[in-house]
PDB file of N, CA and C in Angstrom:
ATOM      1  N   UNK A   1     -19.069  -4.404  34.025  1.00  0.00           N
ATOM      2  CA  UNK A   1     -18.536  -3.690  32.900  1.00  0.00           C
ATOM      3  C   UNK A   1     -18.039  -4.711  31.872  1.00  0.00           C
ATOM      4  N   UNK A   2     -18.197  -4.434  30.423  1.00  0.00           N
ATOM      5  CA  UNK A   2     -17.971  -5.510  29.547  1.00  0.00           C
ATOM      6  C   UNK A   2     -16.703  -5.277  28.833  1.00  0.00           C
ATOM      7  N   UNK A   3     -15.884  -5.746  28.319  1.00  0.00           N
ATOM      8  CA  UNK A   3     -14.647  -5.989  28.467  1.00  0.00           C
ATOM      9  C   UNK A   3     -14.760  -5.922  26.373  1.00  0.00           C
ATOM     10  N   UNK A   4     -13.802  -4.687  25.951  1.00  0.00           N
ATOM     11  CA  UNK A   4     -14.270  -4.921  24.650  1.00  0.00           C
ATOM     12  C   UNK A   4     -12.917  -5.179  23.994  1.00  0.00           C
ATOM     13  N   UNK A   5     -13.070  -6.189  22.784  1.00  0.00           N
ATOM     14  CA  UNK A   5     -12.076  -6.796  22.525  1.00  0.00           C
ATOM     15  C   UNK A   5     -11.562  -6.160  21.453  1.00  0.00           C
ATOM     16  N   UNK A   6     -10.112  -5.827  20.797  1.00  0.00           N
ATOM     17  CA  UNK A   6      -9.694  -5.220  19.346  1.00  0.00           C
ATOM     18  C   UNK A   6      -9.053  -6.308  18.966  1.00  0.00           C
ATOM     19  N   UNK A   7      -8.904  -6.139  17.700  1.00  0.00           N
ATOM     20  CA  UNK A   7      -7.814  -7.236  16.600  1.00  0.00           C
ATOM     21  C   UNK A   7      -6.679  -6.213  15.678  1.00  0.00           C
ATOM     22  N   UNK A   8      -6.308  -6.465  15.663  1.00  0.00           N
ATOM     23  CA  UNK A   8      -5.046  -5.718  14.755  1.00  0.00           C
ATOM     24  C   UNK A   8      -4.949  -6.742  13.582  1.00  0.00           C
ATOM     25  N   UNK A   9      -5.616  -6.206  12.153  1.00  0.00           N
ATOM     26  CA  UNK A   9      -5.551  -6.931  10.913  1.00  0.00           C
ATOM     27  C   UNK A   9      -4.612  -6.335  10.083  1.00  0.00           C
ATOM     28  N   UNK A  10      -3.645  -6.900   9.299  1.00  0.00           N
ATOM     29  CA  UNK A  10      -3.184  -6.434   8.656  1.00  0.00           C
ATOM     30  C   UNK A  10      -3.112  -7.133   7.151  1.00  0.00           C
ATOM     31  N   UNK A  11      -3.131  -6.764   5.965  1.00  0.00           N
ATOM     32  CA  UNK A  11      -3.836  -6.896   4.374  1.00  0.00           C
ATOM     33  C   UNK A  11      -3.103  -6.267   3.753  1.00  0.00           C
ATOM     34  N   UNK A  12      -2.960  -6.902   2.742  1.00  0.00           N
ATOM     35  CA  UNK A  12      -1.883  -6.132   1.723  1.00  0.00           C
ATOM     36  C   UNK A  12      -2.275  -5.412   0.404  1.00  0.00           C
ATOM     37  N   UNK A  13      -3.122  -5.276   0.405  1.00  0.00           N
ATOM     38  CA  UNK A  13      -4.713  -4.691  -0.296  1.00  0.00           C
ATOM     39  C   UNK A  13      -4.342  -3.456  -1.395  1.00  0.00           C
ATOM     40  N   UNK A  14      -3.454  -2.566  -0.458  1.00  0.00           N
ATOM     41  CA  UNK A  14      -2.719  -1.528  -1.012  1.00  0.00           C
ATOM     42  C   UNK A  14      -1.435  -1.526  -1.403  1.00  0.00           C
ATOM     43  N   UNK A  15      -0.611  -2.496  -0.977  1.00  0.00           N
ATOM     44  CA  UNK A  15       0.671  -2.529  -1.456  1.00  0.00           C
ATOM     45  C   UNK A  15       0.943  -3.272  -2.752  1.00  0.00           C
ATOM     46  N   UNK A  16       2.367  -3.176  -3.177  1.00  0.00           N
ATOM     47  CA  UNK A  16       2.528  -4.012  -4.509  1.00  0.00           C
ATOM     48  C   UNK A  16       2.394  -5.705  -4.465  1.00  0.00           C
ATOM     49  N   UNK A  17       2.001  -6.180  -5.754  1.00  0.00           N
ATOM     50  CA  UNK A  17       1.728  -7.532  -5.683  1.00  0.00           C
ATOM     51  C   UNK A  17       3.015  -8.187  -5.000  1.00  0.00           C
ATOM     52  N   UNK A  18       3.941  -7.557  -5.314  1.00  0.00           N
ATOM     53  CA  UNK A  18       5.498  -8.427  -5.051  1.00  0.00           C
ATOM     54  C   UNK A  18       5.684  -7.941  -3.256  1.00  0.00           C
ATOM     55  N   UNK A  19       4.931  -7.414  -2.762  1.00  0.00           N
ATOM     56  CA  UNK A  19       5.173  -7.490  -1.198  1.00  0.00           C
ATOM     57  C   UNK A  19       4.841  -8.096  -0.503  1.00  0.00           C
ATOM     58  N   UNK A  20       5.633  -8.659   0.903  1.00  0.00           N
ATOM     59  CA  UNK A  20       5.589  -9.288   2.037  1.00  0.00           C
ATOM     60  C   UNK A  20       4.228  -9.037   2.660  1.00  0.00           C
ATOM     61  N   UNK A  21       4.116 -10.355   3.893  1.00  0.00           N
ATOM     62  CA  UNK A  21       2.890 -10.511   4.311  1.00  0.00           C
ATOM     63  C   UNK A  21       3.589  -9.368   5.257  1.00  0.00           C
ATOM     64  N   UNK A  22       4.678  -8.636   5.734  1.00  0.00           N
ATOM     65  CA  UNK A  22       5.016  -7.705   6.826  1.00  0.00           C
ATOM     66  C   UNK A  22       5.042  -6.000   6.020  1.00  0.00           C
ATOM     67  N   UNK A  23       4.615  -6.191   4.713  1.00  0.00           N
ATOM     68  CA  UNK A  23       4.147  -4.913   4.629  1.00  0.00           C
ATOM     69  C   UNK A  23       3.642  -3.918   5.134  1.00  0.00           C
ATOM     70  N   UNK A  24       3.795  -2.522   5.211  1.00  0.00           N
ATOM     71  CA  UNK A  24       2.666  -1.608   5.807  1.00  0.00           C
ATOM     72  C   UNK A  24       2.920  -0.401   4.699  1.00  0.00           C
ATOM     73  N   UNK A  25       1.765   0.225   4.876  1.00  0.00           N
ATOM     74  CA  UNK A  25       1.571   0.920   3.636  1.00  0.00           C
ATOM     75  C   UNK A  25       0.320   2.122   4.372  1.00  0.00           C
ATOM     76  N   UNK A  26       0.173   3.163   3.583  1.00  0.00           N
ATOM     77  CA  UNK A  26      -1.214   3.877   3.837  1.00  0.00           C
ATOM     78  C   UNK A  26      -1.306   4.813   1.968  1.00  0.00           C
ATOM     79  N   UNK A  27      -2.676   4.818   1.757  1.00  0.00           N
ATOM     80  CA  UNK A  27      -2.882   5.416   0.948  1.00  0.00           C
ATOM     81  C   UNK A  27      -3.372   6.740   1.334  1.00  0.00           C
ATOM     82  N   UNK A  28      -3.469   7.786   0.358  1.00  0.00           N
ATOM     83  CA  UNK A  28      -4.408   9.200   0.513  1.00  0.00           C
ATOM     84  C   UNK A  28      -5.478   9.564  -0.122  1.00  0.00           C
ATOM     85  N   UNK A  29      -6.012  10.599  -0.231  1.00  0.00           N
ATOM     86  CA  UNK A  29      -7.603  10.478  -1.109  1.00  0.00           C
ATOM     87  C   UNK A  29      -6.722  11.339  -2.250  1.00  0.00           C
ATOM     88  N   UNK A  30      -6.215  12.131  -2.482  1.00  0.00           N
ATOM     89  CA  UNK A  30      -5.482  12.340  -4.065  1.00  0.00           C
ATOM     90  C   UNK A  30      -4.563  11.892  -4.385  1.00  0.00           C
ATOM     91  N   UNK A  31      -4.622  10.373  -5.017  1.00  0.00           N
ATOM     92  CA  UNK A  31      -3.850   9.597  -5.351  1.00  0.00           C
ATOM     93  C   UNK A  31      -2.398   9.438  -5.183  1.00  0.00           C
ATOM     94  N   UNK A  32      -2.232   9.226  -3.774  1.00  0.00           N
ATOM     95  CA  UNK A  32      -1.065   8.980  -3.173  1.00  0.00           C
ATOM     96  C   UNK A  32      -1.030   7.635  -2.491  1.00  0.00           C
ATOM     97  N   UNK A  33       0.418   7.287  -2.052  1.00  0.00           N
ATOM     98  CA  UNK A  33       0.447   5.847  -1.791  1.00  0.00           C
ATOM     99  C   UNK A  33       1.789   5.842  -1.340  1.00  0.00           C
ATOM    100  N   UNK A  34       1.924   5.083   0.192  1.00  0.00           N
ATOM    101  CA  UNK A  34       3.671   5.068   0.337  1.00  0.00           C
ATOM    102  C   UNK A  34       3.326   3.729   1.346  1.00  0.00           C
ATOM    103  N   UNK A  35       4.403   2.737   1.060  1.00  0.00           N
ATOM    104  CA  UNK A  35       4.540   1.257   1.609  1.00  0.00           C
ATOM    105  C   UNK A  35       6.052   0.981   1.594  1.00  0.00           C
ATOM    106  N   UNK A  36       6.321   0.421   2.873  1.00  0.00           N
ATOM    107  CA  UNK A  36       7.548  -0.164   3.134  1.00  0.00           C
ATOM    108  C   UNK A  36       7.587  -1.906   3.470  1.00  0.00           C
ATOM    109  N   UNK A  37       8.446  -2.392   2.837  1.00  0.00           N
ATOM    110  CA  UNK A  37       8.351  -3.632   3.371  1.00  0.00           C
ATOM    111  C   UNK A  37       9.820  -4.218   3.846  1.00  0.00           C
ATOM    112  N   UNK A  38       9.489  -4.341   5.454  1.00  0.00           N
ATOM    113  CA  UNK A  38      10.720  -4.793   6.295  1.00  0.00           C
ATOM    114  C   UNK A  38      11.562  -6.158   5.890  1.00  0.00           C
ATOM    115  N   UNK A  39      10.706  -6.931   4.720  1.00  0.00           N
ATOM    116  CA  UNK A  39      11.197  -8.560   4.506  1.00  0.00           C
ATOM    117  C   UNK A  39      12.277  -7.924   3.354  1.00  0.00           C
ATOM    118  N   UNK A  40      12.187  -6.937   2.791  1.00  0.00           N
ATOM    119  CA  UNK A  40      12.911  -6.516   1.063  1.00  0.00           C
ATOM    120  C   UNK A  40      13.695  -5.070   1.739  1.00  0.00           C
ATOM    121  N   UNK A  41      13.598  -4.595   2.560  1.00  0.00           N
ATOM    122  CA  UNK A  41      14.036  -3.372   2.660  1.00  0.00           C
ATOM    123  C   UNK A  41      13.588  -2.545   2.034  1.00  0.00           C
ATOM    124  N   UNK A  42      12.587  -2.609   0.970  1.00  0.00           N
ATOM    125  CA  UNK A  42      11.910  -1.483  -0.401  1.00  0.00           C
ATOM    126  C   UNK A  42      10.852  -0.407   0.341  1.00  0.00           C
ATOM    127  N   UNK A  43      10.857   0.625  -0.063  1.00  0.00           N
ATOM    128  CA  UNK A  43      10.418   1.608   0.419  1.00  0.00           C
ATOM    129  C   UNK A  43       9.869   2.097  -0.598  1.00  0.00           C
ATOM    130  N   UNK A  44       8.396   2.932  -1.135  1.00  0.00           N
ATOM    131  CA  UNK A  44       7.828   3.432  -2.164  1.00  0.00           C
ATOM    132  C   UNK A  44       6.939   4.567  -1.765  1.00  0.00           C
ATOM    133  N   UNK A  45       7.315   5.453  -2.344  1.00  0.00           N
ATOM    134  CA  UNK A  45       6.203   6.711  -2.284  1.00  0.00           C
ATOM    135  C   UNK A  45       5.677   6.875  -3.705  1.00  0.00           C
ATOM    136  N   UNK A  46       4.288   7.366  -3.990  1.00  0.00           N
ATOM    137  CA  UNK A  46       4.502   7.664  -5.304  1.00  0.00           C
ATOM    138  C   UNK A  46       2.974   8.802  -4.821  1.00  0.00           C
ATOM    139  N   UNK A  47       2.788  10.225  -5.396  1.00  0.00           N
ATOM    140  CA  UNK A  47       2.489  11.210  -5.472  1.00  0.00           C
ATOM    141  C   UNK A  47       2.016  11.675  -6.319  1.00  0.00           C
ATOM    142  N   UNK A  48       0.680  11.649  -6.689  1.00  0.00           N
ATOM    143  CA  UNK A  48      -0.454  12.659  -7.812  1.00  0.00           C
ATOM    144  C   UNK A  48      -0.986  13.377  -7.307  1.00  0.00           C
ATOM    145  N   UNK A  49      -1.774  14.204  -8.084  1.00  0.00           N
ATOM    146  CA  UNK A  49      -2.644  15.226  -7.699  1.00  0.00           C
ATOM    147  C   UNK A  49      -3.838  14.407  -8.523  1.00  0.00           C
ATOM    148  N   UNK A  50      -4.415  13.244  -8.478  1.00  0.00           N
ATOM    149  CA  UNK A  50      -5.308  12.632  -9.179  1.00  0.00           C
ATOM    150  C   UNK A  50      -6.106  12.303  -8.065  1.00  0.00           C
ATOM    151  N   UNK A  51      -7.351  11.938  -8.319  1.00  0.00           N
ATOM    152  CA  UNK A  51      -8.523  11.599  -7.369  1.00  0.00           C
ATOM    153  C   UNK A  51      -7.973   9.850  -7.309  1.00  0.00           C
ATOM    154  N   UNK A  52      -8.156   9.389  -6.385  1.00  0.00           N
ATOM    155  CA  UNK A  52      -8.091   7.901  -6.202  1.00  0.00           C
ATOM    156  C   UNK A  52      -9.043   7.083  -7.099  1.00  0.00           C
ATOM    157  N   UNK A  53      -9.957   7.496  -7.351  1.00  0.00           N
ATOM    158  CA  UNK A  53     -10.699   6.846  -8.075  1.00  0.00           C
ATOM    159  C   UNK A  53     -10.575   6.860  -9.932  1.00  0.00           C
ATOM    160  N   UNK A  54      -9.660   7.416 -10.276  1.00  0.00           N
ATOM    161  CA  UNK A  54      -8.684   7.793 -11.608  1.00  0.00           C
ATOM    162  C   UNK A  54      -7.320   6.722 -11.127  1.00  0.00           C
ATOM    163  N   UNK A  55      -7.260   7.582  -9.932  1.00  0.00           N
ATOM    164  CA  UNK A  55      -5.331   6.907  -9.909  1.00  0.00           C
ATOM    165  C   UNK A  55      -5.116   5.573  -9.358  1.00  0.00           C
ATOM    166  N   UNK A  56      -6.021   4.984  -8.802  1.00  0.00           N
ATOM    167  CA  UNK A  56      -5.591   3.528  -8.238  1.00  0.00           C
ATOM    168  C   UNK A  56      -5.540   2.560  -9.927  1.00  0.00           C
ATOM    169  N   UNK A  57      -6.083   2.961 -10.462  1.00  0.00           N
ATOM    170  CA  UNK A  57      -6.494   1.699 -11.832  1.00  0.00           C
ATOM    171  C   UNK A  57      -5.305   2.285 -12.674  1.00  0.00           C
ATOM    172  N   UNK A  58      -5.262   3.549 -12.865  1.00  0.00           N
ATOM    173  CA  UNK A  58      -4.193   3.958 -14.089  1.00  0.00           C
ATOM    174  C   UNK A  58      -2.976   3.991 -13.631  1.00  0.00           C
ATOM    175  N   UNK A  59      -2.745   4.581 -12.602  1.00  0.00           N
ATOM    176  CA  UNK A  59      -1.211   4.760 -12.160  1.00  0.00           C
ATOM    177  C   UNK A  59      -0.434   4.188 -11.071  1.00  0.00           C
ATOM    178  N   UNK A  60      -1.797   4.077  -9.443  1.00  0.00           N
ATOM    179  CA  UNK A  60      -1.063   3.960  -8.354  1.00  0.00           C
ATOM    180  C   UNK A  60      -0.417   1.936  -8.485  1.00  0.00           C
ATOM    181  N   UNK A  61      -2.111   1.310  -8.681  1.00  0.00           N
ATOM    182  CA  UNK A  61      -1.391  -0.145  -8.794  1.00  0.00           C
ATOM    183  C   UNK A  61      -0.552  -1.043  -9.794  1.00  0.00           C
ATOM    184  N   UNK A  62      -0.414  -0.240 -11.009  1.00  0.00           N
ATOM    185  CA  UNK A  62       0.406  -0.582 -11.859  1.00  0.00           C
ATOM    186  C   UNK A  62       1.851  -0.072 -11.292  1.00  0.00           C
ATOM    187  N   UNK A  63       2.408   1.018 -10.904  1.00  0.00           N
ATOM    188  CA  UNK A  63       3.091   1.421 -10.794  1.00  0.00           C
ATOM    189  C   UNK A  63       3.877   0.824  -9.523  1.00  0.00           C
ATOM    190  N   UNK A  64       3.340   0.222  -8.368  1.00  0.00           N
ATOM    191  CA  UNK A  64       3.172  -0.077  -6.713  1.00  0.00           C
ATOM    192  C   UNK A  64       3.962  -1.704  -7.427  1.00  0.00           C
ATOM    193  N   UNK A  65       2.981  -2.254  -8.377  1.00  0.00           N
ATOM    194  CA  UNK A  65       3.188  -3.942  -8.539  1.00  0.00           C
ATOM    195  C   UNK A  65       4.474  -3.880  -9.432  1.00  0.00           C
ATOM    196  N   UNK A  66       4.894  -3.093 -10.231  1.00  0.00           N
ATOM    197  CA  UNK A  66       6.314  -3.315 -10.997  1.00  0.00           C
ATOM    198  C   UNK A  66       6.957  -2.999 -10.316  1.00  0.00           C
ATOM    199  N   UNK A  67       7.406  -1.994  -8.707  1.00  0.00           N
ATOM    200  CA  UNK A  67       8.091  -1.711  -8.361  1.00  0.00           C
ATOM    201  C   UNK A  67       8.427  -2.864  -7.243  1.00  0.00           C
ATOM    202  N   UNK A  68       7.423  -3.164  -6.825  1.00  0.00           N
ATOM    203  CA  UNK A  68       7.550  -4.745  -6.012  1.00  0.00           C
ATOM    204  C   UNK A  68       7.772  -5.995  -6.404  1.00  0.00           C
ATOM    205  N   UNK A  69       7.560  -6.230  -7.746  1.00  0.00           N
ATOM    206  CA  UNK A  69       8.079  -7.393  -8.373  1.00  0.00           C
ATOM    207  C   UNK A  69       9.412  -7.709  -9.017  1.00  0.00           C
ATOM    208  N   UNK A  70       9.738  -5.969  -9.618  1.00  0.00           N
ATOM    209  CA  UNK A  70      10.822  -6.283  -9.720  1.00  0.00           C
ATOM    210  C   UNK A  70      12.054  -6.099  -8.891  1.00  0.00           C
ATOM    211  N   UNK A  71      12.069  -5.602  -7.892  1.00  0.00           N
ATOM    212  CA  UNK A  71      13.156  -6.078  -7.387  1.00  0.00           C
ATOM    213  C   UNK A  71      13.257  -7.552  -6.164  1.00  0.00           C
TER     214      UNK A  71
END
């Protein structure tokens, strides 16, 4: 029997520019988005009724990267 191996990757792909490599985050398919990062204590939800493919460019990553940079 062959022995199958997993990796646990983790990427910050979705979270704000200003977050930790210990980020975790999940997005939704109508432009939703919620990430916590354990290094800042910051916590973010943010909630549309927009298709992801509208809301990641206009609202979700603009909105994700000012909230992570600035504090």
């Amino acid at each position: 029997m062959s022995k199958v191996k997993c990796q646990l990757v983790w990427h910050r792909q979705g979270a704000g520019a200003g977050c930790s490599e210990f980020t975790f985050w999940h997005g939704g398919a109508t432009g939703t988005l919620a990430w916590a990062d354990p290094a800042t204590g910051v916590r973010f939800v943010l909630l549309t009724t927009l298709p992801n493919r509208v809301a990641n460019d206009l609202v979700i990553r603009p909105v994700s990267d000012s909230v992570s940079t600035a504090l």
